[in-house]
PDB file of N, CA and C in Angstrom:
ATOM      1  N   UNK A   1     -44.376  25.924  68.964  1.00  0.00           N
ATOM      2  CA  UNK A   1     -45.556  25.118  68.734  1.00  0.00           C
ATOM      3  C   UNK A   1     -46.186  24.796  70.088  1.00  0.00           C
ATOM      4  N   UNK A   2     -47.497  24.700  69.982  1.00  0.00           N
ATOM      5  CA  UNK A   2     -48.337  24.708  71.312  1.00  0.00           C
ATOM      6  C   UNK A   2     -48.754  23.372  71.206  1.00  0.00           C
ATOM      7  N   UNK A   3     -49.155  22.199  72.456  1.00  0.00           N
ATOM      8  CA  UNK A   3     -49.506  21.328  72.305  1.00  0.00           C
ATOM      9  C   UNK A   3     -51.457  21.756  73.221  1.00  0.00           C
ATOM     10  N   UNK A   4     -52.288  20.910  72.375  1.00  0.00           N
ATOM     11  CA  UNK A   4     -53.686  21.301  72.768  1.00  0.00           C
ATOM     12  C   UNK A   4     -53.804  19.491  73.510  1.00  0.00           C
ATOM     13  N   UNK A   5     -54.564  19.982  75.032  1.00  0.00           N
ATOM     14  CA  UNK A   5     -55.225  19.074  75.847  1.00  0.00           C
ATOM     15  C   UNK A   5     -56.453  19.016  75.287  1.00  0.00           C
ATOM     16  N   UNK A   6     -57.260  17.578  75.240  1.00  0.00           N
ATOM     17  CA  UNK A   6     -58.667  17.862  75.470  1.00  0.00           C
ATOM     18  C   UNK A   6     -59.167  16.899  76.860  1.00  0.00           C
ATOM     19  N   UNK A   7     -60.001  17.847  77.377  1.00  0.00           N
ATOM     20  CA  UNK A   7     -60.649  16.883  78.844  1.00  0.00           C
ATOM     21  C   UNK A   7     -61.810  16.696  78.454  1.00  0.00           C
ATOM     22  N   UNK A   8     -62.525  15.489  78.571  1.00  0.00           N
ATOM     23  CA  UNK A   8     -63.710  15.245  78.772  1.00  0.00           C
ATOM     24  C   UNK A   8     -64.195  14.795  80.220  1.00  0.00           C
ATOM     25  N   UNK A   9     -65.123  15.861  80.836  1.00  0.00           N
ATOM     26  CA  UNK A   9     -64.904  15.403  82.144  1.00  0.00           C
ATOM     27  C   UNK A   9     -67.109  14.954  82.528  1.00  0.00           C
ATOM     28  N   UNK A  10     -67.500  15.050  81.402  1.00  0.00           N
ATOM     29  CA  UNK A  10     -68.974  15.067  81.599  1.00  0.00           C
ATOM     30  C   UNK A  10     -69.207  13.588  81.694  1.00  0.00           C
ATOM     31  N   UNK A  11     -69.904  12.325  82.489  1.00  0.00           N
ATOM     32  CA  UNK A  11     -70.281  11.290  82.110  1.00  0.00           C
ATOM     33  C   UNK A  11     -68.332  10.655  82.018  1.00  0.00           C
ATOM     34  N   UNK A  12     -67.559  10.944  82.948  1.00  0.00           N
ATOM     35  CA  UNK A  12     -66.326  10.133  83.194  1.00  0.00           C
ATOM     36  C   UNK A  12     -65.426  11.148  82.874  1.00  0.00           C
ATOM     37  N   UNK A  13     -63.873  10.752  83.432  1.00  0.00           N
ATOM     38  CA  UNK A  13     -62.753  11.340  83.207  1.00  0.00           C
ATOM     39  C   UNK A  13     -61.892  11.055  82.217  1.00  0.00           C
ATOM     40  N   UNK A  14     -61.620  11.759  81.059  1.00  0.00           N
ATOM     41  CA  UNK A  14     -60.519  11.280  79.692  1.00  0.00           C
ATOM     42  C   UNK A  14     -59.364  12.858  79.522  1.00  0.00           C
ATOM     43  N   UNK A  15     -58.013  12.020  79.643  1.00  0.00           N
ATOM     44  CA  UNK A  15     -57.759  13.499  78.752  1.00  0.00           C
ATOM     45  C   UNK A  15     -56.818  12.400  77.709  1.00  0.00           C
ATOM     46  N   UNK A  16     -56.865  13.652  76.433  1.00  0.00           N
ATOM     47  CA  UNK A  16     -56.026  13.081  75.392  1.00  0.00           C
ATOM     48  C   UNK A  16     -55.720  14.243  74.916  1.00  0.00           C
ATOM     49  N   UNK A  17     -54.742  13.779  73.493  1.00  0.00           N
ATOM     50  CA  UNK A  17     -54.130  15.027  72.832  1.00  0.00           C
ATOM     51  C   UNK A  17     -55.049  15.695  71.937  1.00  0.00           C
ATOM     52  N   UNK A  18     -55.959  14.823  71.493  1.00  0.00           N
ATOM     53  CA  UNK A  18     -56.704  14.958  70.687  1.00  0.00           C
ATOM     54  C   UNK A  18     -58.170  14.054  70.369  1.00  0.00           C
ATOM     55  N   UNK A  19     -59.320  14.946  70.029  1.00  0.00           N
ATOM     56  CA  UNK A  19     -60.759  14.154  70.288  1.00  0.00           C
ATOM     57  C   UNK A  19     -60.529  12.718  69.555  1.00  0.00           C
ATOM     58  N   UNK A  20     -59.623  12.657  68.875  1.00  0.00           N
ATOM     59  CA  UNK A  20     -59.741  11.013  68.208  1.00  0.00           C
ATOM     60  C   UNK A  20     -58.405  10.062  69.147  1.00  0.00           C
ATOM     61  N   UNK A  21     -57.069  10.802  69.902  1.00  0.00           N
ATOM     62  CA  UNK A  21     -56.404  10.112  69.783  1.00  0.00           C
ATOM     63  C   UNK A  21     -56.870   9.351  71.050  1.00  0.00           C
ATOM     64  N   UNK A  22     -56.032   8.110  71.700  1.00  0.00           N
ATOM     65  CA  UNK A  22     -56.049   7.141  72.721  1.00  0.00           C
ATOM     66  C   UNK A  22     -56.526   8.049  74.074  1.00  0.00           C
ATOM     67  N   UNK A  23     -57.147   7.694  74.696  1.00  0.00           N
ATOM     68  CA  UNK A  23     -57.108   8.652  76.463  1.00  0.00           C
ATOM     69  C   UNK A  23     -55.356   8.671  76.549  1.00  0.00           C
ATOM     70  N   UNK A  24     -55.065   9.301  77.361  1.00  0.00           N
ATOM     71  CA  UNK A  24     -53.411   9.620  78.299  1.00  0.00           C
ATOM     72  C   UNK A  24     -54.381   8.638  79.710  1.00  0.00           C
ATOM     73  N   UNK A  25     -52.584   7.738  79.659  1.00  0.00           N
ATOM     74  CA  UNK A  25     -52.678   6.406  81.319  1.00  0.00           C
ATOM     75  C   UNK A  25     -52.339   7.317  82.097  1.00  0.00           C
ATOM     76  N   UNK A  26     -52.567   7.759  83.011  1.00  0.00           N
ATOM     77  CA  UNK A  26     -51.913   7.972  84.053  1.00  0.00           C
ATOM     78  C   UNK A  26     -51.592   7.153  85.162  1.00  0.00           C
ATOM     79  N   UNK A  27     -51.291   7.219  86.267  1.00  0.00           N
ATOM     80  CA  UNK A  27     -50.332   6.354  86.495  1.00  0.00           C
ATOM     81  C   UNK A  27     -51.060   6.219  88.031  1.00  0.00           C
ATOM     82  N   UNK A  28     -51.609   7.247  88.212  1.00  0.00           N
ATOM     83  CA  UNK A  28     -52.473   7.543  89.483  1.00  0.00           C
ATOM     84  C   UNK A  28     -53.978   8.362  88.928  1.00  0.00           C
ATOM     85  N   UNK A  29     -55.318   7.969  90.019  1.00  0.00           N
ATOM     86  CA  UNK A  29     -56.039   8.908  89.863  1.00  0.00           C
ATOM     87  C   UNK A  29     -56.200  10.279  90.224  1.00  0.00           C
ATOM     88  N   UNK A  30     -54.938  10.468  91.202  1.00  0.00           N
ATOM     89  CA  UNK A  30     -54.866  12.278  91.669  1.00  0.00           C
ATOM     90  C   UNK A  30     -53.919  12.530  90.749  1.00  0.00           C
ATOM     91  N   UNK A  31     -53.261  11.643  89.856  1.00  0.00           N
ATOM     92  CA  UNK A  31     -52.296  12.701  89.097  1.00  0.00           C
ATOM     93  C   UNK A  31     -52.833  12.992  88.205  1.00  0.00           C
ATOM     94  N   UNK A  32     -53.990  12.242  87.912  1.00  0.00           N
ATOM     95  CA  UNK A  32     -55.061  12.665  86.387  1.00  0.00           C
ATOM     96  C   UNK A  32     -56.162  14.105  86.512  1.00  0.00           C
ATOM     97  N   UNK A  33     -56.415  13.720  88.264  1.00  0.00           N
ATOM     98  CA  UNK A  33     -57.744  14.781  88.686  1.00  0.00           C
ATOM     99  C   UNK A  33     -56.719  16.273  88.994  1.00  0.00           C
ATOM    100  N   UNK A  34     -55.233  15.879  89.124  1.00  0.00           N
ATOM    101  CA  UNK A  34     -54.884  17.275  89.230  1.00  0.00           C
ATOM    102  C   UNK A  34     -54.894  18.200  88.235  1.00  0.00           C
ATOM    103  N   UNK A  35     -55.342  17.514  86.807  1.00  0.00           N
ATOM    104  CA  UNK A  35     -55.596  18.478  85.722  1.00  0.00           C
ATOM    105  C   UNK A  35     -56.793  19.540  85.927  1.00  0.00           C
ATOM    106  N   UNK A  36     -57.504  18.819  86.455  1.00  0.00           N
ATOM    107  CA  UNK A  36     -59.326  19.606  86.766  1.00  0.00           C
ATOM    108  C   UNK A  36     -59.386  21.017  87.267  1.00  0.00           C
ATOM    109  N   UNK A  37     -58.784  21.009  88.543  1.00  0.00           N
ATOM    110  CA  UNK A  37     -59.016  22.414  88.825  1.00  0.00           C
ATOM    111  C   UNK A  37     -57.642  23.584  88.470  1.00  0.00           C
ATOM    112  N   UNK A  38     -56.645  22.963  87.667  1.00  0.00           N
ATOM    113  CA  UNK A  38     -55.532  23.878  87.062  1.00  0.00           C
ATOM    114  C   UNK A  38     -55.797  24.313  85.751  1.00  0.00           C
ATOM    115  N   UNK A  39     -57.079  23.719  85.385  1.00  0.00           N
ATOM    116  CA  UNK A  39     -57.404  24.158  83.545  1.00  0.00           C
ATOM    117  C   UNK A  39     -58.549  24.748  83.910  1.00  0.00           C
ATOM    118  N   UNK A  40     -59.523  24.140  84.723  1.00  0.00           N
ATOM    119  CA  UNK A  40     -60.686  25.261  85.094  1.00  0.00           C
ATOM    120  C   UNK A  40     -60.624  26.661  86.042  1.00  0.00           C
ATOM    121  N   UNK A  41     -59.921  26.614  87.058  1.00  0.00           N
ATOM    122  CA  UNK A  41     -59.726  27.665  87.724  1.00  0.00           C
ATOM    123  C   UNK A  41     -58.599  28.464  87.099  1.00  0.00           C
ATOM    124  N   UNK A  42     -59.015  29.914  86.835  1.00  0.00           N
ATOM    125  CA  UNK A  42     -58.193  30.758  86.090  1.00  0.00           C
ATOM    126  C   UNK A  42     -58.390  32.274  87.189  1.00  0.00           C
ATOM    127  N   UNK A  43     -57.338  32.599  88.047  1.00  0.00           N
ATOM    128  CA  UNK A  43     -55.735  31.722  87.595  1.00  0.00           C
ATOM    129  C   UNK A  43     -55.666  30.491  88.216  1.00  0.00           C
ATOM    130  N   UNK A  44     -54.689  29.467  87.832  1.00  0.00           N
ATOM    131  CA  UNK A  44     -54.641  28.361  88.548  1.00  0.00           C
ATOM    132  C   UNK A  44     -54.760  29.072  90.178  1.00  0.00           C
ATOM    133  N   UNK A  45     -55.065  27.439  90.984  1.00  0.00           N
ATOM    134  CA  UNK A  45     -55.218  27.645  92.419  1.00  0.00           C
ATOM    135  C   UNK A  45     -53.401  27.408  93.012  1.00  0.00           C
ATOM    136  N   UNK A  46     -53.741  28.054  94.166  1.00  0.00           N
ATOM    137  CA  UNK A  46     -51.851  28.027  94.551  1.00  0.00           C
ATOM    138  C   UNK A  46     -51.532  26.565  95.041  1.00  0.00           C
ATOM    139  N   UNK A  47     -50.399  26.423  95.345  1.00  0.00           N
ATOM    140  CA  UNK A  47     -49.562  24.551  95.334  1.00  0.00           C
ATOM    141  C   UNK A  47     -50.818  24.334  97.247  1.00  0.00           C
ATOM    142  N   UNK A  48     -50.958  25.046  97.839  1.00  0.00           N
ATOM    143  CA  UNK A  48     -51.537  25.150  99.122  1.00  0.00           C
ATOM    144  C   UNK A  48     -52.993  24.692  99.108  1.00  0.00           C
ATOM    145  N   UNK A  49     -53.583  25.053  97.589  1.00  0.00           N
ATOM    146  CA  UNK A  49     -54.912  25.263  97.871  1.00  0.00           C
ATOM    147  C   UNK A  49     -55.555  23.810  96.571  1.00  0.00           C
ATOM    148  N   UNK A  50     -54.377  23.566  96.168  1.00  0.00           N
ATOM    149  CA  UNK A  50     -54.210  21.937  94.975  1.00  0.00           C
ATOM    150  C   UNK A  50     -54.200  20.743  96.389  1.00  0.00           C
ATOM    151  N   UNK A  51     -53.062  20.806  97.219  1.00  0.00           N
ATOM    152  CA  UNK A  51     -52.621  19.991  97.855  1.00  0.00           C
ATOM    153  C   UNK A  51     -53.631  19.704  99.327  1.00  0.00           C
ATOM    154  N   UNK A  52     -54.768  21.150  99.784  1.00  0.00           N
ATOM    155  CA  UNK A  52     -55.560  21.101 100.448  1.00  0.00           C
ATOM    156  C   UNK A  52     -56.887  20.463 100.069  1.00  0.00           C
ATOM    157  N   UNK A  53     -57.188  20.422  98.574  1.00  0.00           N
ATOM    158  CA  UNK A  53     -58.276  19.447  97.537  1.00  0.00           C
ATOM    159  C   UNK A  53     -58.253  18.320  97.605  1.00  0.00           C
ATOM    160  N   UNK A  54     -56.752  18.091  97.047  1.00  0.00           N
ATOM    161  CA  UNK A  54     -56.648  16.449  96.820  1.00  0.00           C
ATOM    162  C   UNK A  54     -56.575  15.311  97.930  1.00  0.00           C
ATOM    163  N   UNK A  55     -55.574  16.088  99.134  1.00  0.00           N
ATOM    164  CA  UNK A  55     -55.086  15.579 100.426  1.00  0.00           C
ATOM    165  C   UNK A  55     -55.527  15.739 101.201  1.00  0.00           C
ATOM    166  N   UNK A  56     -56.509  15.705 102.083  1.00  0.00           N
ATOM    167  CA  UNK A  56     -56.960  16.723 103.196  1.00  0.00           C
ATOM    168  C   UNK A  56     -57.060  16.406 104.237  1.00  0.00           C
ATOM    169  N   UNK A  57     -56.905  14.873 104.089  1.00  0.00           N
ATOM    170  CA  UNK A  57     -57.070  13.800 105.278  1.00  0.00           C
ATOM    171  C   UNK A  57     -55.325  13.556 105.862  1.00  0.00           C
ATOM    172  N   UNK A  58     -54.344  14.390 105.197  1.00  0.00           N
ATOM    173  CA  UNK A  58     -53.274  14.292 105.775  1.00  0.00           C
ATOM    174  C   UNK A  58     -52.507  15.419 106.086  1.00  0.00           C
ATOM    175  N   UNK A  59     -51.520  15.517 106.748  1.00  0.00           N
ATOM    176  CA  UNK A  59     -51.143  16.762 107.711  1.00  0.00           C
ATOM    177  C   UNK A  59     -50.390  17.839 106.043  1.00  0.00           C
ATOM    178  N   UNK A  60     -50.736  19.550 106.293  1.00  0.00           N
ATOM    179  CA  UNK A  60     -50.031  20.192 105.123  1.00  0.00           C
ATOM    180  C   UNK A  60     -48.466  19.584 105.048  1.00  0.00           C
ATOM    181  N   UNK A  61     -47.418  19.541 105.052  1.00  0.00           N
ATOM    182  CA  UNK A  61     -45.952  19.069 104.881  1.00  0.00           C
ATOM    183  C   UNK A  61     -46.509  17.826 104.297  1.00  0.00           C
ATOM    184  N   UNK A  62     -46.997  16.774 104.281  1.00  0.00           N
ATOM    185  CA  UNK A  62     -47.275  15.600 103.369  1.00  0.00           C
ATOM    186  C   UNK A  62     -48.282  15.857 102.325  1.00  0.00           C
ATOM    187  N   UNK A  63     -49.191  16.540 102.637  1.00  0.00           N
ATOM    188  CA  UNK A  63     -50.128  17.030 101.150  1.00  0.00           C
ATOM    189  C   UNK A  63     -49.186  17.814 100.330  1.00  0.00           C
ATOM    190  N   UNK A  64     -48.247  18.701 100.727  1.00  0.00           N
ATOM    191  CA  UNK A  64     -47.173  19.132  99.406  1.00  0.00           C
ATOM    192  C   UNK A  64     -46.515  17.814  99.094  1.00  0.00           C
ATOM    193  N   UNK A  65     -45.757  17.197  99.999  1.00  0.00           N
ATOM    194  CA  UNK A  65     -45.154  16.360  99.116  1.00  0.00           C
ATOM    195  C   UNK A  65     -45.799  15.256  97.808  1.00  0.00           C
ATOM    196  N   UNK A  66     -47.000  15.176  98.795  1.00  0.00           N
ATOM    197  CA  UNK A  66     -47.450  14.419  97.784  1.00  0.00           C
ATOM    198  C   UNK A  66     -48.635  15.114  96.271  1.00  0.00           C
ATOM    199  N   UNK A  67     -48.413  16.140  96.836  1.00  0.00           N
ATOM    200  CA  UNK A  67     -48.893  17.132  95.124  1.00  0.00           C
ATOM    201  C   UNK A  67     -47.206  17.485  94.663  1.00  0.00           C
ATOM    202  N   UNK A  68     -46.502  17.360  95.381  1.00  0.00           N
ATOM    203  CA  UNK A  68     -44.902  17.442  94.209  1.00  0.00           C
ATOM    204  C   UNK A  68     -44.649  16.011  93.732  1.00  0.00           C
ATOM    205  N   UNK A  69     -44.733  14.828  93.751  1.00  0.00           N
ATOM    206  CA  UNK A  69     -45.009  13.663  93.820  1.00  0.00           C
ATOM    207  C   UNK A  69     -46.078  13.327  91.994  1.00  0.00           C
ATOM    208  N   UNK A  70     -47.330  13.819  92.616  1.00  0.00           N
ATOM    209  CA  UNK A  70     -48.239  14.158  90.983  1.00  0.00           C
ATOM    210  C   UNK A  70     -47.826  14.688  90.646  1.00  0.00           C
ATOM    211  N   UNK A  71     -47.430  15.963  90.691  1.00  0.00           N
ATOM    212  CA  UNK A  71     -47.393  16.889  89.143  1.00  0.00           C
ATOM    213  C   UNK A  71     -46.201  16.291  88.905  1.00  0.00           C
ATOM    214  N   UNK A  72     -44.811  15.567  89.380  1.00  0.00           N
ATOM    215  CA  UNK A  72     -43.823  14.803  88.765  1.00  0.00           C
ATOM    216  C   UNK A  72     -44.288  14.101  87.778  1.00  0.00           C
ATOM    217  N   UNK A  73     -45.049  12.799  88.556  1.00  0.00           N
ATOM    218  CA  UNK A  73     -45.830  11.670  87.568  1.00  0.00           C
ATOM    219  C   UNK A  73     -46.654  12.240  86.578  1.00  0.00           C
ATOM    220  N   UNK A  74     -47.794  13.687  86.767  1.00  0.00           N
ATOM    221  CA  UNK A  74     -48.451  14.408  85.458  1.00  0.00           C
ATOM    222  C   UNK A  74     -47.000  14.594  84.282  1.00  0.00           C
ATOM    223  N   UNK A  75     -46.295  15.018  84.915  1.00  0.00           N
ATOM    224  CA  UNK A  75     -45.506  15.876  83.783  1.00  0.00           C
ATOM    225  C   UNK A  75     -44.668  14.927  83.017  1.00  0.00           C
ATOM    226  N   UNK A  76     -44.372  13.486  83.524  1.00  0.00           N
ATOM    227  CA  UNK A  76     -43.749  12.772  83.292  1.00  0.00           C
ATOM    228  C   UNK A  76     -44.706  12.176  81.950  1.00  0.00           C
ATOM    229  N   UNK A  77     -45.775  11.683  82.425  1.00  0.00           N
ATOM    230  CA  UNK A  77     -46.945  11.046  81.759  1.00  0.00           C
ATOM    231  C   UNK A  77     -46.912  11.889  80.392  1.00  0.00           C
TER     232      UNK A  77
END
């Protein structure tokens, strides 16, 4: 069984399981925005080129950690 995301990203950020159910909390706003460019860019972008988006203002070795960090808290969520 497949589980279906829906994003609404026009006029604000929502994802849920479904167009009626509750938004999904996340827990952070980069662990929510890391959905954006892994569902739109096909193929996803590599862990280098996620962690160069979100982080950029900090040295590469801390932008991975802290995109291994989100996708923990995404996957957890």
């Amino acid at each position: 069984m497949s589980a279906v995301l829906h994003l609404d990203l026009l006029g604000g950020y929502r994802a849920s399981a479904g167009p009626d159910d509750p938004p999904i909390d996340f827990p952070t706003k980069k662990s929510a925005l890391l959905l954006v460019p892994i569902v739109i860019d096909q193929p996803a972008p590599s862990r280098d080129r996620l962690a160069a988006l979100l982080w950029s203002n900090r040295q590469e070795q801390q932008g991975r950690g802290s995109l291994r960090q989100a996708i923990f808290t995404m996957r957890t969520t």
